[in-house]
PDB file of N, CA and C in Angstrom:
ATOM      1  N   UNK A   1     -21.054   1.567 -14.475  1.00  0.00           N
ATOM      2  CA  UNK A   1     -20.217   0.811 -13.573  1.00  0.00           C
ATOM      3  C   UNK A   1     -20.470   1.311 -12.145  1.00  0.00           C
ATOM      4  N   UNK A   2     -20.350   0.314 -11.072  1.00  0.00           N
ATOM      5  CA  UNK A   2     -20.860   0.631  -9.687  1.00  0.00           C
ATOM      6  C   UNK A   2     -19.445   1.530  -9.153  1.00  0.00           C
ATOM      7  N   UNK A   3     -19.600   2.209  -8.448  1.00  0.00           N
ATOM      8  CA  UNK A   3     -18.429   3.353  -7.829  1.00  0.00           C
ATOM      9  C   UNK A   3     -17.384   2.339  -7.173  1.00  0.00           C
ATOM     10  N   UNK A   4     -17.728   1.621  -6.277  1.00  0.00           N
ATOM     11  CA  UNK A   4     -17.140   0.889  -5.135  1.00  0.00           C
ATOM     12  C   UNK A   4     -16.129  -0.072  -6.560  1.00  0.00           C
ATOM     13  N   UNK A   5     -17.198  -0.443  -7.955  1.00  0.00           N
ATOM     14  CA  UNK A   5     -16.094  -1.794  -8.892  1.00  0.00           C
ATOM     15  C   UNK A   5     -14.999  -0.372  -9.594  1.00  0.00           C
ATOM     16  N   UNK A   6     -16.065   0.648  -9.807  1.00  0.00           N
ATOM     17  CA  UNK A   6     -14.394   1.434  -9.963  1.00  0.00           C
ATOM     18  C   UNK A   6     -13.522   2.004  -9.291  1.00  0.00           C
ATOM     19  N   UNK A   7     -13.633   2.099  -8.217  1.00  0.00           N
ATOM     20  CA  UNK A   7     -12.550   2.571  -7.331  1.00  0.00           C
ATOM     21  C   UNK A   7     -11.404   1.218  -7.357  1.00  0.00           C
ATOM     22  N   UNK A   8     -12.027   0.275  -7.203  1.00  0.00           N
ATOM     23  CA  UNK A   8     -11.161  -1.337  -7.175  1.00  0.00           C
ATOM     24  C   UNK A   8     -10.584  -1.028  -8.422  1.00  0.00           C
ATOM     25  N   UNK A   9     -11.128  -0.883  -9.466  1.00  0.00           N
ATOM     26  CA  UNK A   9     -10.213  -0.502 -10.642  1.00  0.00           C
ATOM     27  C   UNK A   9      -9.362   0.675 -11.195  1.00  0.00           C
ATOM     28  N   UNK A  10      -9.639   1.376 -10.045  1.00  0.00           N
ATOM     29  CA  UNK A  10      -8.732   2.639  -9.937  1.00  0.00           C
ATOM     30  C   UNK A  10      -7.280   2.077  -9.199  1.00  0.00           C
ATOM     31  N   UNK A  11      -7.392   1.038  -8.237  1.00  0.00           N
ATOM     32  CA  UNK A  11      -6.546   0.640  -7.381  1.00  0.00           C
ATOM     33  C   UNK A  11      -5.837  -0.596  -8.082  1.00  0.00           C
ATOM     34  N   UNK A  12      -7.010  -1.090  -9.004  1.00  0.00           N
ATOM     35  CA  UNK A  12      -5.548  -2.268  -9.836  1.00  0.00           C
ATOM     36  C   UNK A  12      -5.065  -1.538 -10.565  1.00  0.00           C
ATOM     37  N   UNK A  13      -4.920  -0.075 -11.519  1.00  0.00           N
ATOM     38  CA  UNK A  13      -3.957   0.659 -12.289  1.00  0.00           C
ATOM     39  C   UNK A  13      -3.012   0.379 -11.559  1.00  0.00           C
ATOM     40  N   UNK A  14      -3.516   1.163  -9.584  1.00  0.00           N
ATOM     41  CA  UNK A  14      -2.020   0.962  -8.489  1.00  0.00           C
ATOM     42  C   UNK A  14      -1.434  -0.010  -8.719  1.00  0.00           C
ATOM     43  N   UNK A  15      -2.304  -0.743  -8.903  1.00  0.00           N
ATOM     44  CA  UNK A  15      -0.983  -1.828  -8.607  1.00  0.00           C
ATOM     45  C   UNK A  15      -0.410  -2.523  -9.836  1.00  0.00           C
ATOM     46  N   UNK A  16      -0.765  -2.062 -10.576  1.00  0.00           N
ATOM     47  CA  UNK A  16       0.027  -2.241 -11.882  1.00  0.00           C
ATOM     48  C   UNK A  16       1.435  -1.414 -11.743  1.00  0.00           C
ATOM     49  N   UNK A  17       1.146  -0.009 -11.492  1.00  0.00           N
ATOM     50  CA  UNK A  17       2.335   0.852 -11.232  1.00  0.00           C
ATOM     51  C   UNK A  17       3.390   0.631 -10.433  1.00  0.00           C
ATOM     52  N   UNK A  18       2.860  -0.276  -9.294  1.00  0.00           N
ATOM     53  CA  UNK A  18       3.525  -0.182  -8.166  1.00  0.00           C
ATOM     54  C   UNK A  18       4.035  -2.046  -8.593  1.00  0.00           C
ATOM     55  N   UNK A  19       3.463  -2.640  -9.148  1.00  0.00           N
ATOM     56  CA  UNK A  19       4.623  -3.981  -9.202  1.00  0.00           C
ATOM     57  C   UNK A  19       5.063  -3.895 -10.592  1.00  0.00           C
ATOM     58  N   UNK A  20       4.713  -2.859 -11.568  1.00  0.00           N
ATOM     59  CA  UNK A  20       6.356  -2.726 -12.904  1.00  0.00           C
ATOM     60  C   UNK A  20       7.449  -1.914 -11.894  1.00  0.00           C
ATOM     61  N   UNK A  21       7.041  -0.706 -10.947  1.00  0.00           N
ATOM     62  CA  UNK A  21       7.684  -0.167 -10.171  1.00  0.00           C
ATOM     63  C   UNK A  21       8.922  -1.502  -9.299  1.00  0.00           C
ATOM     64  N   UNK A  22       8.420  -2.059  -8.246  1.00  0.00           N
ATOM     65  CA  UNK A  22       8.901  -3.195  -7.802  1.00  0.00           C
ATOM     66  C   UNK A  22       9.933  -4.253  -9.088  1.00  0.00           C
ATOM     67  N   UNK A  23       9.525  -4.026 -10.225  1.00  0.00           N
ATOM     68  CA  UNK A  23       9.982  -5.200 -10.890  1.00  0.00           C
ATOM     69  C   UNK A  23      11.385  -4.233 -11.717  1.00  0.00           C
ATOM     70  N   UNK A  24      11.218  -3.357 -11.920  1.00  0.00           N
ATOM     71  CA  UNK A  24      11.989  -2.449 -12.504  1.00  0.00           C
ATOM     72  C   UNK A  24      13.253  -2.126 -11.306  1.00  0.00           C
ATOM     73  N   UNK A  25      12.943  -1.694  -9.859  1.00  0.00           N
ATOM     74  CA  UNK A  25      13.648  -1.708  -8.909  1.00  0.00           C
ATOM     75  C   UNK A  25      13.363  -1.932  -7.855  1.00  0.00           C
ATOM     76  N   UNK A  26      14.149  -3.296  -7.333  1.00  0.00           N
ATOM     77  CA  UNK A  26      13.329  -3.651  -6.275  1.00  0.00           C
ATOM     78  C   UNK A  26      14.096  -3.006  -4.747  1.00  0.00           C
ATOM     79  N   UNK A  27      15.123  -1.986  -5.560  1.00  0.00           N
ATOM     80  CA  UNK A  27      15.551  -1.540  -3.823  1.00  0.00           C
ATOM     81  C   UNK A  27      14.587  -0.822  -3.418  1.00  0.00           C
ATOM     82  N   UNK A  28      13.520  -0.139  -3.985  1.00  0.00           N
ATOM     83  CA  UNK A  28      12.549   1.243  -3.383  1.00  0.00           C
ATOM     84  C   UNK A  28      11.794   0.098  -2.449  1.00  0.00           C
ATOM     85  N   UNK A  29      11.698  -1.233  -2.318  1.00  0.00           N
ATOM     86  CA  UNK A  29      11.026  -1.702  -1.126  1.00  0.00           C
ATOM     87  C   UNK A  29      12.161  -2.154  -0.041  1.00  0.00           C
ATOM     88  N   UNK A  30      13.057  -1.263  -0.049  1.00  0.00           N
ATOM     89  CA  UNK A  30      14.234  -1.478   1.703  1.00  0.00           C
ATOM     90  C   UNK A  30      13.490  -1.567   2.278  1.00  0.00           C
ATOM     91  N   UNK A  31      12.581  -0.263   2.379  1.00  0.00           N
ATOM     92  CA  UNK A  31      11.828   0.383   4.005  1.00  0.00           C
ATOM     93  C   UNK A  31      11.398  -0.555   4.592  1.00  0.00           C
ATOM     94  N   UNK A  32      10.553  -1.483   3.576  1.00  0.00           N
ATOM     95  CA  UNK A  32       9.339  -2.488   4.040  1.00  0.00           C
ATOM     96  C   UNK A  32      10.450  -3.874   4.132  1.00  0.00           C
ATOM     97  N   UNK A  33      11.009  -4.527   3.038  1.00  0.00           N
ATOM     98  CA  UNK A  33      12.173  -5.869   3.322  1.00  0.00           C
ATOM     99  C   UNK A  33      12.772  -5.702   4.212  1.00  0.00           C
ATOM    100  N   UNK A  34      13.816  -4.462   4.802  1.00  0.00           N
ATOM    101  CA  UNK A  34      14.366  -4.179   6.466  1.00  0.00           C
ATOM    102  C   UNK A  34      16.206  -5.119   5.959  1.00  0.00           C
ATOM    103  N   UNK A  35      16.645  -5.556   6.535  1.00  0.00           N
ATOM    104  CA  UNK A  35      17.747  -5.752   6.356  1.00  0.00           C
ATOM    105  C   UNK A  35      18.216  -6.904   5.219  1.00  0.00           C
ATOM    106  N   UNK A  36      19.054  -6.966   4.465  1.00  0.00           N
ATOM    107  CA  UNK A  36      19.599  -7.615   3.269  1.00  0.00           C
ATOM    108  C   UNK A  36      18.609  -7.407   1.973  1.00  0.00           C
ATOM    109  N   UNK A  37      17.882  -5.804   2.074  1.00  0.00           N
ATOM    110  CA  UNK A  37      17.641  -5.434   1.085  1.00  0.00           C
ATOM    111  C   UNK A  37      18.263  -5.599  -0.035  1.00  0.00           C
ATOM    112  N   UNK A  38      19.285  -5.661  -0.196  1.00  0.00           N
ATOM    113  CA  UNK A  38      20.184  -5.284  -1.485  1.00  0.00           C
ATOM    114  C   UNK A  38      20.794  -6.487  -1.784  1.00  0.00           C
ATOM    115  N   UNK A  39      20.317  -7.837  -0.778  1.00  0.00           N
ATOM    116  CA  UNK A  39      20.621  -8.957  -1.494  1.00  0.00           C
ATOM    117  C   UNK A  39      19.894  -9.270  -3.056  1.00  0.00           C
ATOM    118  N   UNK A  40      20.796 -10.679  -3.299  1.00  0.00           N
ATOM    119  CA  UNK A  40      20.084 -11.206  -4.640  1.00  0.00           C
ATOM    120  C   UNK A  40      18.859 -11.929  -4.601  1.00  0.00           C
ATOM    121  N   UNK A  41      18.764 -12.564  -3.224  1.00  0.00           N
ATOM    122  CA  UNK A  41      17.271 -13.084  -2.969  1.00  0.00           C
ATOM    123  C   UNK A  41      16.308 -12.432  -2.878  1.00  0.00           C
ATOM    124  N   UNK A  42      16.709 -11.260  -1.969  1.00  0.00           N
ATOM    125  CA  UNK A  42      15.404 -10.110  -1.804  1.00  0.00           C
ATOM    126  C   UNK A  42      14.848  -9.226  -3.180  1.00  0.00           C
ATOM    127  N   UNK A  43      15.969  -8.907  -3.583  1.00  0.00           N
ATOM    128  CA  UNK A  43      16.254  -8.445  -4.796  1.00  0.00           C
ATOM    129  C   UNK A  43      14.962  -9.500  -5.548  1.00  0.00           C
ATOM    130  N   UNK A  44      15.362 -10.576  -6.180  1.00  0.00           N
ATOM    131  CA  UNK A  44      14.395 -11.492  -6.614  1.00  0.00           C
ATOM    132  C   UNK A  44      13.502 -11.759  -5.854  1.00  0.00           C
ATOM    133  N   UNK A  45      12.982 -11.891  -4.628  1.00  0.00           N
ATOM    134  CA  UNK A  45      11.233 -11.736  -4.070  1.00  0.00           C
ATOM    135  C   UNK A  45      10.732 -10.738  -4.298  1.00  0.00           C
ATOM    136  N   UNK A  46      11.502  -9.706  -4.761  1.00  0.00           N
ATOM    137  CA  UNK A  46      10.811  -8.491  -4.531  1.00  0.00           C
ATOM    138  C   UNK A  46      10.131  -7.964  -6.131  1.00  0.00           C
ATOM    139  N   UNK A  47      11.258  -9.088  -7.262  1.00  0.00           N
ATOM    140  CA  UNK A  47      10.364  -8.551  -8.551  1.00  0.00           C
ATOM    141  C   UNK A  47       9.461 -10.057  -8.442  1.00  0.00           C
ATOM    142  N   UNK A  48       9.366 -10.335  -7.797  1.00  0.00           N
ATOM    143  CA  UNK A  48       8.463 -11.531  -7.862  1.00  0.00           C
ATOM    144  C   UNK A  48       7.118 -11.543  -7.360  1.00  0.00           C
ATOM    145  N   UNK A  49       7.145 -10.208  -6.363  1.00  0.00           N
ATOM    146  CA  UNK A  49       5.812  -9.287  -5.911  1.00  0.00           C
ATOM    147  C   UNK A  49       5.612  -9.336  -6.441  1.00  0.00           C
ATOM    148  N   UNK A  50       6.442  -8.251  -7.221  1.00  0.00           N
ATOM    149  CA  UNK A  50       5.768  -6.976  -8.192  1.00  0.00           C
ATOM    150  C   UNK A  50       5.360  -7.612  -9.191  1.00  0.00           C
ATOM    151  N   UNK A  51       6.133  -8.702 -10.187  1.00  0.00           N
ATOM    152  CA  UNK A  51       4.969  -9.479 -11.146  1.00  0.00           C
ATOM    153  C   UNK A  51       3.736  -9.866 -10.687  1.00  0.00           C
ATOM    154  N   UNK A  52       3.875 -10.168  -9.848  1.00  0.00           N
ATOM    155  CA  UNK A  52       2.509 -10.423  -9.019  1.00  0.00           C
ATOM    156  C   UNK A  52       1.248  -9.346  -9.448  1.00  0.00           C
ATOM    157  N   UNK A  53       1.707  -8.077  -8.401  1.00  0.00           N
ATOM    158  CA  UNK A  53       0.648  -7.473  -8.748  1.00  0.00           C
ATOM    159  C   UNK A  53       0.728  -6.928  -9.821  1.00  0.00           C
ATOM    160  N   UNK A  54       1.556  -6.753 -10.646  1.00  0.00           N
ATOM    161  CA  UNK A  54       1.185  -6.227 -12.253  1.00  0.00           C
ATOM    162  C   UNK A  54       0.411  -7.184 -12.840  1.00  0.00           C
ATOM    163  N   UNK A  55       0.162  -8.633 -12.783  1.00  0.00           N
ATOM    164  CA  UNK A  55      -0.263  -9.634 -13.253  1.00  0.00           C
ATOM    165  C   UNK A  55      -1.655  -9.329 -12.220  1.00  0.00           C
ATOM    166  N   UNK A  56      -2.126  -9.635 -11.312  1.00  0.00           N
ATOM    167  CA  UNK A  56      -2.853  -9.274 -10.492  1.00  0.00           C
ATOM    168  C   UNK A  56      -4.318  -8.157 -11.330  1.00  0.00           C
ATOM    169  N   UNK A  57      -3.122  -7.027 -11.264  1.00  0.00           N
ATOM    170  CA  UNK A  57      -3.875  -5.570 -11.445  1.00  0.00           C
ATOM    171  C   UNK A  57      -4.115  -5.611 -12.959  1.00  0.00           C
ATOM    172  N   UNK A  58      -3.367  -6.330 -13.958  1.00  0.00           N
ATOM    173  CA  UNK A  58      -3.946  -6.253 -15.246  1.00  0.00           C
ATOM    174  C   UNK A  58      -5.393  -7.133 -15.742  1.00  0.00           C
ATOM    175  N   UNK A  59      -5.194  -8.563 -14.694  1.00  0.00           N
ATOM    176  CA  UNK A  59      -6.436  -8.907 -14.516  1.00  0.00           C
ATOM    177  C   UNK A  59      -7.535  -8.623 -14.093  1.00  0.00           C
ATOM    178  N   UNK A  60      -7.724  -7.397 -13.136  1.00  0.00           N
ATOM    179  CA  UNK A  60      -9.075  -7.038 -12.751  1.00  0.00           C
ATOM    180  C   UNK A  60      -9.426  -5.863 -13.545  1.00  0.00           C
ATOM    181  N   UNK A  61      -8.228  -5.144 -14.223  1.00  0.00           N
ATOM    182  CA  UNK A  61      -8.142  -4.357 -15.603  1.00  0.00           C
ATOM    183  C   UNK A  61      -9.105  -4.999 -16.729  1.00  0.00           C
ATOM    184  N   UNK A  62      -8.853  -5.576 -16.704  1.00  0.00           N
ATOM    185  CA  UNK A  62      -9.079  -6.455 -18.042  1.00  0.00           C
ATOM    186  C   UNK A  62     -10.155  -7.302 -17.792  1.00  0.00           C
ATOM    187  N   UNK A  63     -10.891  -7.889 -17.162  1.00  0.00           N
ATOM    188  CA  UNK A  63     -12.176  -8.330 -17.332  1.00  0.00           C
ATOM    189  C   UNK A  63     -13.245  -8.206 -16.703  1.00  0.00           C
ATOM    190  N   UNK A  64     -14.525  -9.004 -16.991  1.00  0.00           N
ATOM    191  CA  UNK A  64     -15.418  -8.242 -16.831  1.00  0.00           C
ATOM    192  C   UNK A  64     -16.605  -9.171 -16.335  1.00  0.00           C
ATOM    193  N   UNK A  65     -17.203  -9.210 -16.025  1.00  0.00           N
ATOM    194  CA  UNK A  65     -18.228  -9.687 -15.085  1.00  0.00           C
ATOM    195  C   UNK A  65     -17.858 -10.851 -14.329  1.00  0.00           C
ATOM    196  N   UNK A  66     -18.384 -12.206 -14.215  1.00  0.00           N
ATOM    197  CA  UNK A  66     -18.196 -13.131 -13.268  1.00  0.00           C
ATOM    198  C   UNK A  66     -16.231 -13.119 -12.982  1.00  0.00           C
ATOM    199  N   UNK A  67     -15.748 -12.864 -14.480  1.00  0.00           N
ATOM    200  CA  UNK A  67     -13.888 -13.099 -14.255  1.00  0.00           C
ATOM    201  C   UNK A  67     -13.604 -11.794 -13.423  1.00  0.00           C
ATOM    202  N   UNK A  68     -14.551 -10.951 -13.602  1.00  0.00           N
ATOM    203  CA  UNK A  68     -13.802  -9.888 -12.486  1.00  0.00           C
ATOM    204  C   UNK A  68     -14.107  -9.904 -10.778  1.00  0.00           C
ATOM    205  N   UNK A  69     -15.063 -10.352 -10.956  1.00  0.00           N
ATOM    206  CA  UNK A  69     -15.063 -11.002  -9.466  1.00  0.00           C
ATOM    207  C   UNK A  69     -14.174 -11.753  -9.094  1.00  0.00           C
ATOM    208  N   UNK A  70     -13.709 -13.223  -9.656  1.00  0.00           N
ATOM    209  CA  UNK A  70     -12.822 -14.011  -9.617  1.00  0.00           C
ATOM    210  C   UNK A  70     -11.381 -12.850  -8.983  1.00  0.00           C
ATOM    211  N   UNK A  71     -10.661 -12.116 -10.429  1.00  0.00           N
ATOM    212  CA  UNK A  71      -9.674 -11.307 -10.170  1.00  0.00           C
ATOM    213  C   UNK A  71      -9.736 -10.299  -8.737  1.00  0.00           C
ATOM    214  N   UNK A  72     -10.902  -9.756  -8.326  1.00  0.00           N
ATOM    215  CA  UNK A  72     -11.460  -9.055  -7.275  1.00  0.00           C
ATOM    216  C   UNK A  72     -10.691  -9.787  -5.783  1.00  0.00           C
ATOM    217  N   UNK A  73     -11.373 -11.127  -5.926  1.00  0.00           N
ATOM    218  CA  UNK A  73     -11.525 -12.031  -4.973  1.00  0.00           C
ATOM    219  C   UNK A  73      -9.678 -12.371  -4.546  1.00  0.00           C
ATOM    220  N   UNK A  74      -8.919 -12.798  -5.761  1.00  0.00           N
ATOM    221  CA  UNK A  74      -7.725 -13.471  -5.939  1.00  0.00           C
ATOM    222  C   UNK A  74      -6.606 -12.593  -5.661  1.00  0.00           C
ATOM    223  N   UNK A  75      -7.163 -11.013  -5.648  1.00  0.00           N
ATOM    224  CA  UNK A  75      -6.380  -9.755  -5.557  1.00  0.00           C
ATOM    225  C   UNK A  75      -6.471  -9.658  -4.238  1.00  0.00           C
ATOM    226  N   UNK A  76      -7.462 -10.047  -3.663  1.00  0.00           N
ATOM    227  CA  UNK A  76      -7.756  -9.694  -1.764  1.00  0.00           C
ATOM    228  C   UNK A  76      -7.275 -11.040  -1.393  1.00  0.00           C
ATOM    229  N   UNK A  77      -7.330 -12.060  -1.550  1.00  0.00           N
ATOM    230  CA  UNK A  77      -6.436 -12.876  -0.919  1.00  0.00           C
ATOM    231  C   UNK A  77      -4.833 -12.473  -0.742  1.00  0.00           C
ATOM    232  N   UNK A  78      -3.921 -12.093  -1.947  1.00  0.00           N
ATOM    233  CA  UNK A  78      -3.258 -12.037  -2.277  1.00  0.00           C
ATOM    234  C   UNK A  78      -2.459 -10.560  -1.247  1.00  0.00           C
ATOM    235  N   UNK A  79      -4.031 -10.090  -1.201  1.00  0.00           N
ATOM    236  CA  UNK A  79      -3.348  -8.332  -0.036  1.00  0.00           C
ATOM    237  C   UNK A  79      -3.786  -8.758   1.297  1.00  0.00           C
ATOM    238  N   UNK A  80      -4.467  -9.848   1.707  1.00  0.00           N
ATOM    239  CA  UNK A  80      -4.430 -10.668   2.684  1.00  0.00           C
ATOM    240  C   UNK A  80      -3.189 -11.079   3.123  1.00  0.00           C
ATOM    241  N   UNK A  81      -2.290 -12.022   2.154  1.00  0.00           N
ATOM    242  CA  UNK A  81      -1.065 -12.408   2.934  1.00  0.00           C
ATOM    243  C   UNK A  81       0.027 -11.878   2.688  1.00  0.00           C
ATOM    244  N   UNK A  82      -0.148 -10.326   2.117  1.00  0.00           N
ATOM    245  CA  UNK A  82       0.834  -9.444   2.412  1.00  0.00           C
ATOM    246  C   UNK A  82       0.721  -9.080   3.745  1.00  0.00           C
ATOM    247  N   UNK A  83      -0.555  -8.062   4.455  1.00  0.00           N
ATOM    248  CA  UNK A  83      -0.743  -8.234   5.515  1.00  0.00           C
ATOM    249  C   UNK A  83      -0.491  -9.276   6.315  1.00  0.00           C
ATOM    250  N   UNK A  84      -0.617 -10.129   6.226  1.00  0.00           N
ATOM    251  CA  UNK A  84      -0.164 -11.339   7.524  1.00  0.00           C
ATOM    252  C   UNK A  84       1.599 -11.794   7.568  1.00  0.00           C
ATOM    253  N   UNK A  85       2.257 -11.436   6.405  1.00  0.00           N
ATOM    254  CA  UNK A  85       3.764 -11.614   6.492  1.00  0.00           C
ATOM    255  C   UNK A  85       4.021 -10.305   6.998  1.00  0.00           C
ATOM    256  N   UNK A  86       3.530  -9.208   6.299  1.00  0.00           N
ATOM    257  CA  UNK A  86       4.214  -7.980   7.195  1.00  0.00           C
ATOM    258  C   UNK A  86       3.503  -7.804   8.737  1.00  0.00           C
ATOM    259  N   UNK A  87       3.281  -8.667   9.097  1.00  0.00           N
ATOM    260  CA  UNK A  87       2.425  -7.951  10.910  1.00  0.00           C
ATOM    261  C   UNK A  87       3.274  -9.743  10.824  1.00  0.00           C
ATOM    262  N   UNK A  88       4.191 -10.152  10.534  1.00  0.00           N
ATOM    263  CA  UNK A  88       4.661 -11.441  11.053  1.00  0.00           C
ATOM    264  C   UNK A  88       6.180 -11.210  11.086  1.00  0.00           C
ATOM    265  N   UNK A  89       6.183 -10.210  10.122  1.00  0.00           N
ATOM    266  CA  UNK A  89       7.491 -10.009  10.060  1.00  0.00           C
ATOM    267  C   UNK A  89       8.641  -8.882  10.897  1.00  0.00           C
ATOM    268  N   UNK A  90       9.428  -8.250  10.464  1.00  0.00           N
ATOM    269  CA  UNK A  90      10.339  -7.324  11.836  1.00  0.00           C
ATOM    270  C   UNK A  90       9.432  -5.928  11.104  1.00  0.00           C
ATOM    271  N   UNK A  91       9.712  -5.465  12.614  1.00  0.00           N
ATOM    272  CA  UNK A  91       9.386  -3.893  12.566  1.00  0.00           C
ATOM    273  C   UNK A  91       9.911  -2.806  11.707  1.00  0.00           C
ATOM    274  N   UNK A  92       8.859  -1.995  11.132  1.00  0.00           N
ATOM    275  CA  UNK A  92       9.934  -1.131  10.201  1.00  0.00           C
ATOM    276  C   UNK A  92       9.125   0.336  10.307  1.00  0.00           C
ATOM    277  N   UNK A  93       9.833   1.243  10.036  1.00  0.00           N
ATOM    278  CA  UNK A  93       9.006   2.799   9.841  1.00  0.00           C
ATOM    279  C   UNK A  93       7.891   2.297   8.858  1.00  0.00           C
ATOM    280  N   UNK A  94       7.982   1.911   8.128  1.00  0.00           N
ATOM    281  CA  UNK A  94       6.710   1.269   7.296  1.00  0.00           C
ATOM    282  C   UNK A  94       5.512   0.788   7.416  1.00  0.00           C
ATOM    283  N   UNK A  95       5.920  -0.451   8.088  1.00  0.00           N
ATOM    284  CA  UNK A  95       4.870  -1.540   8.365  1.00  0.00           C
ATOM    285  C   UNK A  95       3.573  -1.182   8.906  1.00  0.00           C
ATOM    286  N   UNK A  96       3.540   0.191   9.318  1.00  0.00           N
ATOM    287  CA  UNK A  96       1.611   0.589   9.383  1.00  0.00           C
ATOM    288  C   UNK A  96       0.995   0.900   8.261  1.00  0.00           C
ATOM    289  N   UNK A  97       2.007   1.786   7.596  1.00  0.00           N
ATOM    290  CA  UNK A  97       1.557   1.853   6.394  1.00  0.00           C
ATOM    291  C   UNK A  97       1.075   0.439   5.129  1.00  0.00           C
ATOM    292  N   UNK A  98       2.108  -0.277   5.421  1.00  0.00           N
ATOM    293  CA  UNK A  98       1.926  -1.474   4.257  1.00  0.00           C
ATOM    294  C   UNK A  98       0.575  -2.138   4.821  1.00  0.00           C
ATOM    295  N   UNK A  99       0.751  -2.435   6.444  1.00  0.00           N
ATOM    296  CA  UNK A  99      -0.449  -3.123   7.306  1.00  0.00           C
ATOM    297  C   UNK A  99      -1.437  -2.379   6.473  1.00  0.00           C
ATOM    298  N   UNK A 100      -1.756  -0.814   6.941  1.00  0.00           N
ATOM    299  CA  UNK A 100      -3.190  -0.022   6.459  1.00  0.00           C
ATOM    300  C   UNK A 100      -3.828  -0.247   4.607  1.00  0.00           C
ATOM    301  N   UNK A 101      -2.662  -0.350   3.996  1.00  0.00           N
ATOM    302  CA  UNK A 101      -2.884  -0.256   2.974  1.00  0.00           C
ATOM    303  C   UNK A 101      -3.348  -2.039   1.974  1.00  0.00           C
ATOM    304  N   UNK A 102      -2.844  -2.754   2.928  1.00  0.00           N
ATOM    305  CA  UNK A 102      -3.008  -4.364   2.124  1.00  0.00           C
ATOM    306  C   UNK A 102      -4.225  -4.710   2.936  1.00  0.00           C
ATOM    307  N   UNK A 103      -4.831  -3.920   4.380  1.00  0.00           N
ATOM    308  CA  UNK A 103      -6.053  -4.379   4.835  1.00  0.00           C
ATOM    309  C   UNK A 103      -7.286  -3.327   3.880  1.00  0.00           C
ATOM    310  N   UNK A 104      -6.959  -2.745   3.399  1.00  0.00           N
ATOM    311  CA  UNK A 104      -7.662  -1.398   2.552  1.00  0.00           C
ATOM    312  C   UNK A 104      -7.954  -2.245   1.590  1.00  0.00           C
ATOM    313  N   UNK A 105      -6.689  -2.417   0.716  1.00  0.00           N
ATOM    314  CA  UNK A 105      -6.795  -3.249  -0.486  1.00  0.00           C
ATOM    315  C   UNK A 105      -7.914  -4.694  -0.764  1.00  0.00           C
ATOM    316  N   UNK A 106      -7.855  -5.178   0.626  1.00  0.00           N
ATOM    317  CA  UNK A 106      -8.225  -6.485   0.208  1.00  0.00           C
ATOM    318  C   UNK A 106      -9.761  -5.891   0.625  1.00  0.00           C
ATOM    319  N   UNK A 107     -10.076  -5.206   1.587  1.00  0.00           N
ATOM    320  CA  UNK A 107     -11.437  -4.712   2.074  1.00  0.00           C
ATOM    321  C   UNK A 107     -12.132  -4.270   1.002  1.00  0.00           C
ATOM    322  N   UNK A 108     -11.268  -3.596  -0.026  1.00  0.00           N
ATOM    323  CA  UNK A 108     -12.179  -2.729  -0.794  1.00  0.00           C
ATOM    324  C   UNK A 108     -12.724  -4.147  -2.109  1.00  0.00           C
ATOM    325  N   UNK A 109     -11.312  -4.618  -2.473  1.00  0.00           N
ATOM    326  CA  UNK A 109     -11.219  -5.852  -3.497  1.00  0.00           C
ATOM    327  C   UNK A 109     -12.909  -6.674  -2.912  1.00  0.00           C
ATOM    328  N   UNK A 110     -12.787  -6.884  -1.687  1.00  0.00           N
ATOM    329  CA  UNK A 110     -13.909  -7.973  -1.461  1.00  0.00           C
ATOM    330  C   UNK A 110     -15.042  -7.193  -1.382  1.00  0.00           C
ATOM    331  N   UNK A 111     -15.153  -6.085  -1.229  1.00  0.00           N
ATOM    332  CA  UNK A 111     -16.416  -5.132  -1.322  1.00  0.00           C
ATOM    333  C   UNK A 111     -17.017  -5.141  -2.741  1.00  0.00           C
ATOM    334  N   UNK A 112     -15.847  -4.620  -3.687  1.00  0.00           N
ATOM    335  CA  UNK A 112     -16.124  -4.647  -5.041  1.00  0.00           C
ATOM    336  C   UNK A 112     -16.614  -6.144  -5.924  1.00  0.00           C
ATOM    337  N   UNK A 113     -15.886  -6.895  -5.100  1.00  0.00           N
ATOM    338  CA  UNK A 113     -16.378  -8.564  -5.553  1.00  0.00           C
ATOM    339  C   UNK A 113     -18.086  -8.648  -5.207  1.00  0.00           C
ATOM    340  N   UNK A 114     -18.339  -8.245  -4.040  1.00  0.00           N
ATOM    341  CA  UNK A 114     -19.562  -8.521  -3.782  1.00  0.00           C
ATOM    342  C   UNK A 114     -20.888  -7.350  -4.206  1.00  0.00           C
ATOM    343  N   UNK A 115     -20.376  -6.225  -4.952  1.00  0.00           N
ATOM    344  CA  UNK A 115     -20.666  -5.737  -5.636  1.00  0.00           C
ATOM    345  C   UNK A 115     -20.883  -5.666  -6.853  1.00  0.00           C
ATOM    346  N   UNK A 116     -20.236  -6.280  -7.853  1.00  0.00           N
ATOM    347  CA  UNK A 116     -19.823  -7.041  -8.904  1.00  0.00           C
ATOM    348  C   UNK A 116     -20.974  -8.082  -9.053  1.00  0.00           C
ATOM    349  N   UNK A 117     -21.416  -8.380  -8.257  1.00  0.00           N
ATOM    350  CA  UNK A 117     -22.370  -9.890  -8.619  1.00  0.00           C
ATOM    351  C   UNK A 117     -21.717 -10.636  -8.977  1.00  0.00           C
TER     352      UNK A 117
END
């Protein structure tokens, strides 16, 4: 396996962890949601991420040549318009971090896609 397709698959485990994490409790994302965290809406967008990327991250888990490109590709869109709602959205102690990390994500996702063949 090429380094660059496993590191991408080191990073969909992340995000497997991190959206059962999200889906299990969605107050640990206050920092980043910012005010009416603890509503029922936010509350529900927020396990609605996190299915996301558990669904997301089990797919680039789980297959293997042309479908993992696909999943590669669909995972960097997806950390694409996290980045563009959080640099759209209010300021938080966070938001460099989420910014650095969903432009990482999708950089590496489309690296590994085009690595992948």
């Amino acid at each position: 396996m090429k380094p660059l397709v496993a590191y991408a698959r080191a990073l969909a485990a992340l995000r497997v962890a991190i959206g059962a994490a999200l889906c299990a409790a969605p107050g640990i994302a206050s920092p980043w949601t910012g005010e009416g965290a603890g509503s029922r809406g936010v509350r529900m967008l927020t396990r609605s991420l996190g299915a996301r990327d558990a669904a997301l991250g089990i797919g680039v888990l789980a297959s293997r040549d042309g479908a993992l490109r696909q999943w590669l590709v669909l995972s960097s869109v997806c950390d694409l318009a996290d980045f563009a709602a959080t640099f759209a959205g209010t300021r938080s102690r966070v938001r460099p971090l989420v910014l650095a990390s969903s432009a990482g994500a999708a950089a590496t996702g489309l690296a590994a896609a085009v690595a992948a063949g």
